[in-house]
PDB file of N, CA and C in Angstrom:
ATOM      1  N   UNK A   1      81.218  98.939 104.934  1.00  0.00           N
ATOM      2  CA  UNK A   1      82.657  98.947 105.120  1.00  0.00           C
ATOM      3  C   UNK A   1      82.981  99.435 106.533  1.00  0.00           C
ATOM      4  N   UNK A   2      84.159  98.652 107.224  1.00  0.00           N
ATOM      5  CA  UNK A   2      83.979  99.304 108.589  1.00  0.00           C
ATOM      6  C   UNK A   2      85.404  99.867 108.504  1.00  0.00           C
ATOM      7  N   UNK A   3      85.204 101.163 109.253  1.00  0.00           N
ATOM      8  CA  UNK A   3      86.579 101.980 109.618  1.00  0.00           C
ATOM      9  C   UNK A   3      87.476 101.477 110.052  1.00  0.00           C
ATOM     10  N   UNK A   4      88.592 101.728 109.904  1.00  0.00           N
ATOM     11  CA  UNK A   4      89.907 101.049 110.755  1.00  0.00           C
ATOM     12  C   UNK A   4      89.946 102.373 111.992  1.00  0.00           C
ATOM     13  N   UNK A   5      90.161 101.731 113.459  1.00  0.00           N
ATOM     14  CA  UNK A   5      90.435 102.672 114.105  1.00  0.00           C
ATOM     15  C   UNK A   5      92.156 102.896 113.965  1.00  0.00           C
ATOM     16  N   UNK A   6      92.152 104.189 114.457  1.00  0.00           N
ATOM     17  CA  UNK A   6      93.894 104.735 114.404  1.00  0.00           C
ATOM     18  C   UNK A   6      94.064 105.059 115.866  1.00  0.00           C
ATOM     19  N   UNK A   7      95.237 104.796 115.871  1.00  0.00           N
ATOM     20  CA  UNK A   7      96.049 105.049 117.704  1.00  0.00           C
ATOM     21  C   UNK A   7      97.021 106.164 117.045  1.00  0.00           C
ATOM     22  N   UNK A   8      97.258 106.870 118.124  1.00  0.00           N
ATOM     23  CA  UNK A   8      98.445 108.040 118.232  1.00  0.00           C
ATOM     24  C   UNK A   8      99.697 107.261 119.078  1.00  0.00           C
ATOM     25  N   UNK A   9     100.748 106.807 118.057  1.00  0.00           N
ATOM     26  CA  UNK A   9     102.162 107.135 118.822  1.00  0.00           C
ATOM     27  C   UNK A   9     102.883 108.187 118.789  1.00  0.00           C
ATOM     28  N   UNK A  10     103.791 108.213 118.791  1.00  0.00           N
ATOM     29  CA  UNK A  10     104.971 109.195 118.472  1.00  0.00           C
ATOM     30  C   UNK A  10     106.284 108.147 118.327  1.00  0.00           C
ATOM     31  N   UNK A  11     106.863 108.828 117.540  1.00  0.00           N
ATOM     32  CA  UNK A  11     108.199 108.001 116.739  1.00  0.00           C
ATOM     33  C   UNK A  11     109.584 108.944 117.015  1.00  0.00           C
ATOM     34  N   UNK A  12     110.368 108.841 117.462  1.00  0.00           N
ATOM     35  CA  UNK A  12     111.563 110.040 117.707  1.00  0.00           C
ATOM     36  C   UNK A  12     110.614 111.620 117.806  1.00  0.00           C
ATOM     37  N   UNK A  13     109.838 111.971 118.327  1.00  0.00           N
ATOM     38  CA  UNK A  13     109.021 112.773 118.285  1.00  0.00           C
ATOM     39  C   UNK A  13     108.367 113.690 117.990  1.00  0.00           C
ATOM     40  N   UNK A  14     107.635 112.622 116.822  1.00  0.00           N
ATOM     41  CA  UNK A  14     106.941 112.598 115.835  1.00  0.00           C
ATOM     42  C   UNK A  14     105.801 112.009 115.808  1.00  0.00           C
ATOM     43  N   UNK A  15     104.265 112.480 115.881  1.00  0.00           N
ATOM     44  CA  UNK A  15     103.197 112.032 115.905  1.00  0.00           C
ATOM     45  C   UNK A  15     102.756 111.174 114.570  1.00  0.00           C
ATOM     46  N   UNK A  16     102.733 109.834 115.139  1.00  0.00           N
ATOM     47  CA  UNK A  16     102.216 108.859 113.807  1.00  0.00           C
ATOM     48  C   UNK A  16     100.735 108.062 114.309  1.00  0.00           C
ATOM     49  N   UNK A  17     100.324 108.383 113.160  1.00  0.00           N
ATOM     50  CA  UNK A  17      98.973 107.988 113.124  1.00  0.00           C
ATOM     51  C   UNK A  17      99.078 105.975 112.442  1.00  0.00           C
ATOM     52  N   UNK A  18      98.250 105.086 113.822  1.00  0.00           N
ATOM     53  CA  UNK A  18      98.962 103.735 112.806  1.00  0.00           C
ATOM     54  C   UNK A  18      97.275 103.249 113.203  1.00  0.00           C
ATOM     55  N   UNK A  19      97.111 101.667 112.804  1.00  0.00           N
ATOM     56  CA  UNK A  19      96.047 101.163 113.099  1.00  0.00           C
ATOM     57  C   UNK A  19      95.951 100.406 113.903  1.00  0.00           C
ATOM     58  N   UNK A  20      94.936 100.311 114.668  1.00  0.00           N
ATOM     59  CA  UNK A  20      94.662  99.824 115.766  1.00  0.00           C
ATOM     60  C   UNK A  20      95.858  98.779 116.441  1.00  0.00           C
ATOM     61  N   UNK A  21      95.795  97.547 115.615  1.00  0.00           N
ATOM     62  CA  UNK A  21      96.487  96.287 115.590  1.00  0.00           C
ATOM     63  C   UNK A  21      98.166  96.159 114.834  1.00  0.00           C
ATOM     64  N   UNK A  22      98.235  97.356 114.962  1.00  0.00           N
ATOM     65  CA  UNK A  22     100.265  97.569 114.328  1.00  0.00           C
ATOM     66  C   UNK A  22     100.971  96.930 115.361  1.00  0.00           C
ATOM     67  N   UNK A  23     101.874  96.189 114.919  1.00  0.00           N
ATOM     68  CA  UNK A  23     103.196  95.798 115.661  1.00  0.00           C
ATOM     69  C   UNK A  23     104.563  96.437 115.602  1.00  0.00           C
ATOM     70  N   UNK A  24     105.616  96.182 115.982  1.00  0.00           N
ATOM     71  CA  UNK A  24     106.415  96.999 116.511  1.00  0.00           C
ATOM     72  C   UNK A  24     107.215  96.652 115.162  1.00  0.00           C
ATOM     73  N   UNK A  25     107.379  95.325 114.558  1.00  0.00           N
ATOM     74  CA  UNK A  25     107.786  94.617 113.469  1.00  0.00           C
ATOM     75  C   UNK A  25     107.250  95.572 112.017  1.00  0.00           C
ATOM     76  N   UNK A  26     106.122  96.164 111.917  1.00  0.00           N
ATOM     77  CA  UNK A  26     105.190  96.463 110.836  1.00  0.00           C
ATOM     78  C   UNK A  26     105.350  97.856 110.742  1.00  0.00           C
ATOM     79  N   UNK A  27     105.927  98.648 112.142  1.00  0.00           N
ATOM     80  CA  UNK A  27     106.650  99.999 112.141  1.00  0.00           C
ATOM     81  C   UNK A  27     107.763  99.997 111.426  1.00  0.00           C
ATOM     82  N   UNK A  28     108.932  98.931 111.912  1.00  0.00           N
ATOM     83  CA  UNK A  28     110.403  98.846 111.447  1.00  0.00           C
ATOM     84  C   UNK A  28     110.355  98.766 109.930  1.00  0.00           C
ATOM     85  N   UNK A  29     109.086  97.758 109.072  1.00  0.00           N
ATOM     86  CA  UNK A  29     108.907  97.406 108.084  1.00  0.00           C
ATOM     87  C   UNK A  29     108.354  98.897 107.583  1.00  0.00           C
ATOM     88  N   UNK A  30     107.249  99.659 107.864  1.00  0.00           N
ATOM     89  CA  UNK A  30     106.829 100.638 107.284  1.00  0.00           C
ATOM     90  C   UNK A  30     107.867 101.625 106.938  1.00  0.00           C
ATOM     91  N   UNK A  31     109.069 101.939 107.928  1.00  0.00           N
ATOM     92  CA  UNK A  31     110.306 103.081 107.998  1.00  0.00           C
ATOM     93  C   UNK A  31     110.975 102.423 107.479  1.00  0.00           C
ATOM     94  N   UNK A  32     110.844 101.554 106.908  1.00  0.00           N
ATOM     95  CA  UNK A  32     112.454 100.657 106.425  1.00  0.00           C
ATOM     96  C   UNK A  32     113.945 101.048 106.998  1.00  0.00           C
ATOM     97  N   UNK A  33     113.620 100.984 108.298  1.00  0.00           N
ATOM     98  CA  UNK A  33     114.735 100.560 109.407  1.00  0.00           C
ATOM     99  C   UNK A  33     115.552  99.154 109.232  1.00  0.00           C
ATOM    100  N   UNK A  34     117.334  99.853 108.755  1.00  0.00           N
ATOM    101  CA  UNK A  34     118.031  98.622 109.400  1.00  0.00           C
ATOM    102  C   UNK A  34     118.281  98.236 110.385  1.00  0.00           C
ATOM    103  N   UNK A  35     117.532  97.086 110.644  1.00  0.00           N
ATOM    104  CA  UNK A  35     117.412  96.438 112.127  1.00  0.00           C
ATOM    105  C   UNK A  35     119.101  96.347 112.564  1.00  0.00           C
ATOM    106  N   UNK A  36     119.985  95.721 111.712  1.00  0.00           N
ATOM    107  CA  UNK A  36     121.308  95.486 112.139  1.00  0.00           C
ATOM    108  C   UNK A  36     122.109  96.648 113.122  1.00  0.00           C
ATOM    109  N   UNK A  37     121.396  97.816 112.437  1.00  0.00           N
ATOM    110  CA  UNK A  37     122.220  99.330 112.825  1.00  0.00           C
ATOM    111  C   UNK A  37     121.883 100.351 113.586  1.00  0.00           C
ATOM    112  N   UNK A  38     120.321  99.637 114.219  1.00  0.00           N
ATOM    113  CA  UNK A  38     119.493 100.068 115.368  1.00  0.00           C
ATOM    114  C   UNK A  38     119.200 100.047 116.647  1.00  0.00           C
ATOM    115  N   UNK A  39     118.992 100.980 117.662  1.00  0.00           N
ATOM    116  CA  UNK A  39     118.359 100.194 119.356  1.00  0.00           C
ATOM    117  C   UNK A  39     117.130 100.926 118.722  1.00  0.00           C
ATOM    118  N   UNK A  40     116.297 100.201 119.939  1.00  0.00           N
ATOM    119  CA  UNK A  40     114.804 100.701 119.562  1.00  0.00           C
ATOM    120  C   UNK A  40     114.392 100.816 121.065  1.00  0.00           C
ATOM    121  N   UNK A  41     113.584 102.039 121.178  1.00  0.00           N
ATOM    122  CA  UNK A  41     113.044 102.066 122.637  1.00  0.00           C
ATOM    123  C   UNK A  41     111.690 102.562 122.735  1.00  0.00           C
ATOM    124  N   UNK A  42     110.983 101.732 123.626  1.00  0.00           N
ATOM    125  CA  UNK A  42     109.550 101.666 123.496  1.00  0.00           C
ATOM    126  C   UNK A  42     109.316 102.435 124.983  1.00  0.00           C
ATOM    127  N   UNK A  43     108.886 103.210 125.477  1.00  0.00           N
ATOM    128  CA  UNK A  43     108.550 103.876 126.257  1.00  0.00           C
ATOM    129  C   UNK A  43     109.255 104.079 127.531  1.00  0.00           C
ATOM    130  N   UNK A  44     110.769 104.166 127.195  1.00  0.00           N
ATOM    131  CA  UNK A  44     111.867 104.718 127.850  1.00  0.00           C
ATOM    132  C   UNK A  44     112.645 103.266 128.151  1.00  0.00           C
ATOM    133  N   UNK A  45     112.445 102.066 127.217  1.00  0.00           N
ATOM    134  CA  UNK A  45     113.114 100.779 127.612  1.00  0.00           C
ATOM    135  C   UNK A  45     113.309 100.062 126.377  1.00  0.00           C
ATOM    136  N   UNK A  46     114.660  99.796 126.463  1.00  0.00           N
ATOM    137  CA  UNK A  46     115.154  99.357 125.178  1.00  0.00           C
ATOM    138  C   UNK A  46     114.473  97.802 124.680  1.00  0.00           C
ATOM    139  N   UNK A  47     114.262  97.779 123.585  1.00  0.00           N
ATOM    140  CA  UNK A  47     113.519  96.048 123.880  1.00  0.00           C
ATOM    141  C   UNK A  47     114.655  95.447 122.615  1.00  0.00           C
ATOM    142  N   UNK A  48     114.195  94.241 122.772  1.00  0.00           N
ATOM    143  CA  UNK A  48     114.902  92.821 122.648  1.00  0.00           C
ATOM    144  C   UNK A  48     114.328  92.751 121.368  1.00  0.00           C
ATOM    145  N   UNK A  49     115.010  92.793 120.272  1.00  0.00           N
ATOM    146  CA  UNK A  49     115.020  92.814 118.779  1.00  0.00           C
ATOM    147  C   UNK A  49     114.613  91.989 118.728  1.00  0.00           C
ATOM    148  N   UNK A  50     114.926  90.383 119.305  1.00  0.00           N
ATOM    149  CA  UNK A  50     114.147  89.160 118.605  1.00  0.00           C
ATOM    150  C   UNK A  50     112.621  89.308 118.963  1.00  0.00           C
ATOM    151  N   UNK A  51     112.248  89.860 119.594  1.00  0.00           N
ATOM    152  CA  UNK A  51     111.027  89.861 120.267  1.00  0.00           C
ATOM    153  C   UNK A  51     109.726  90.885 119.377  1.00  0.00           C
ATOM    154  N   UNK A  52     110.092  92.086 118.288  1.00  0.00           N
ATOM    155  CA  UNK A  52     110.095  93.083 117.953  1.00  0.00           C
ATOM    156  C   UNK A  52     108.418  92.175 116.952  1.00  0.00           C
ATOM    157  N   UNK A  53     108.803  91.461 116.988  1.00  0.00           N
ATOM    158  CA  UNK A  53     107.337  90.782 116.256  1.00  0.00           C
ATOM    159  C   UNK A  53     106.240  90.411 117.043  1.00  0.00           C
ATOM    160  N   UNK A  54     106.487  90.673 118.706  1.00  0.00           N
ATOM    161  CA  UNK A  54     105.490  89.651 119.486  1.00  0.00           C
ATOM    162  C   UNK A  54     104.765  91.277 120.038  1.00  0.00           C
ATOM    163  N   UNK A  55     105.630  92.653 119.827  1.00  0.00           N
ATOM    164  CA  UNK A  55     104.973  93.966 120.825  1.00  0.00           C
ATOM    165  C   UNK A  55     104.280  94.603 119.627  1.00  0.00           C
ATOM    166  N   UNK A  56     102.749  94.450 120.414  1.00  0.00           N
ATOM    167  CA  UNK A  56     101.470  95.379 119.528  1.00  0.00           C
ATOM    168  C   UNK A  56     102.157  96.757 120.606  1.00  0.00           C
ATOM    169  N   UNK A  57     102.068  97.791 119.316  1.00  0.00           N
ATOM    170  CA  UNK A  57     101.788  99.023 119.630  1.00  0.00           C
ATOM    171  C   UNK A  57     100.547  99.393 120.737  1.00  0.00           C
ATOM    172  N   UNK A  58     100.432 100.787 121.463  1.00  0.00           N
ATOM    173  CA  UNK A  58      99.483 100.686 121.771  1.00  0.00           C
ATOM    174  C   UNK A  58      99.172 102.324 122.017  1.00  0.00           C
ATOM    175  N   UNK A  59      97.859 102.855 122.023  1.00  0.00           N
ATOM    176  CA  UNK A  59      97.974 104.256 122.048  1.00  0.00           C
ATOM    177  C   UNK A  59      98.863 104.670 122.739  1.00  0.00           C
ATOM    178  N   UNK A  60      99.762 105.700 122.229  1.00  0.00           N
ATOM    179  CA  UNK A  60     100.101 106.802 123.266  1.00  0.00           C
ATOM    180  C   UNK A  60     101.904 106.199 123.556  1.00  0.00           C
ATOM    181  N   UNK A  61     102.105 105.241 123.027  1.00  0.00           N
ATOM    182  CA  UNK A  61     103.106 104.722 123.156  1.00  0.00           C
ATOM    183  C   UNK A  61     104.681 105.545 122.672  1.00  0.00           C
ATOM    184  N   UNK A  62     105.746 105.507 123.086  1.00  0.00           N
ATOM    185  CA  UNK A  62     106.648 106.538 122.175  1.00  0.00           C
ATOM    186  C   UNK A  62     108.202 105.448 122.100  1.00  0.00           C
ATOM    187  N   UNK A  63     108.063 105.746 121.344  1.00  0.00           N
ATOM    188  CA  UNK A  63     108.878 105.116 120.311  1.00  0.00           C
ATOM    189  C   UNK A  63     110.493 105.960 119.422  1.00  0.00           C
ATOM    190  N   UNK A  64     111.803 105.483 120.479  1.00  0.00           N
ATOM    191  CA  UNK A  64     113.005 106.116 120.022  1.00  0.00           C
ATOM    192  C   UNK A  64     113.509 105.187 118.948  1.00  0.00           C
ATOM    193  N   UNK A  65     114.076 105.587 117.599  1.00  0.00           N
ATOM    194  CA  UNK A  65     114.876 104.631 117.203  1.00  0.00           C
ATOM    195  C   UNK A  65     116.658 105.360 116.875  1.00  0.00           C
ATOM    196  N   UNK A  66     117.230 104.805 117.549  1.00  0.00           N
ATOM    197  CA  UNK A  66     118.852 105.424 117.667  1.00  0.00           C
ATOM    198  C   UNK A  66     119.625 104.565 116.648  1.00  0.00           C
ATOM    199  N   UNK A  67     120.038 105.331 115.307  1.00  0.00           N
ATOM    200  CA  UNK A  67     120.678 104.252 114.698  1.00  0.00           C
ATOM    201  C   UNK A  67     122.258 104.650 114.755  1.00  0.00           C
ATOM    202  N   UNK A  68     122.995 103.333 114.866  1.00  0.00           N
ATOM    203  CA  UNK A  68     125.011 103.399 115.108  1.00  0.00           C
ATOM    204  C   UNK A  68     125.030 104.150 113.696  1.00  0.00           C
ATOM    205  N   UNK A  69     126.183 104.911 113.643  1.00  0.00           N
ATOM    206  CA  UNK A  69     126.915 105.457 112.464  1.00  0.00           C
ATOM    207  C   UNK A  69     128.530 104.906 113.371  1.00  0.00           C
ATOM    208  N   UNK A  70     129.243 104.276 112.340  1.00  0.00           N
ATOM    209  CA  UNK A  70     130.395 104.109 112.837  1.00  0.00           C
ATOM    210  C   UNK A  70     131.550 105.178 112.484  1.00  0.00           C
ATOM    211  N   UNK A  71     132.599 105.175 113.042  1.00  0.00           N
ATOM    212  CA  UNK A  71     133.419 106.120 112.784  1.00  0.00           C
ATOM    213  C   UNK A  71     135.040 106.005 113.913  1.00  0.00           C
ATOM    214  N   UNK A  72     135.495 106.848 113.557  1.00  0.00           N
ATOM    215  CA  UNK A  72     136.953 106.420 114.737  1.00  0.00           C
ATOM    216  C   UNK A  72     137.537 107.591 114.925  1.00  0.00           C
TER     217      UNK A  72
END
């Protein structure tokens, strides 16, 4: 049986342990993040939601997720 290796991100800063080959898509899916009500920022740069399936994680990476609460 072969090991899965694990990478260190951090998540709002918070050390998460993921596997090697995680995507940015498979994070949102693991936290069950509403995408509708979210920015997401990958190492101080906001990225492009449609895109959120094409960015592999990668060690060391940090990861904000800011979600809207509306209000008046």
């Amino acid at each position: 049986m072969r090991k899965i290796k694990k990478i260190k991100i951090k998540v709002n800063g918070k050390v998460r342990y993921i596997s090697n080959n995680f995507r940015m898509i498979d994070l949102v899916k693991n936290l069950k993040i509403p995408m509708k009500k979210v920015a997401i920022e990958l190492n101080q740069e906001i990225i492009d939601k449609k895109n959120i399936n094409k960015i592999n994680l990668k060690k060391n990476d940090k990861i904000e997720i800011v979600h809207f609460i509306g209000g008046g």
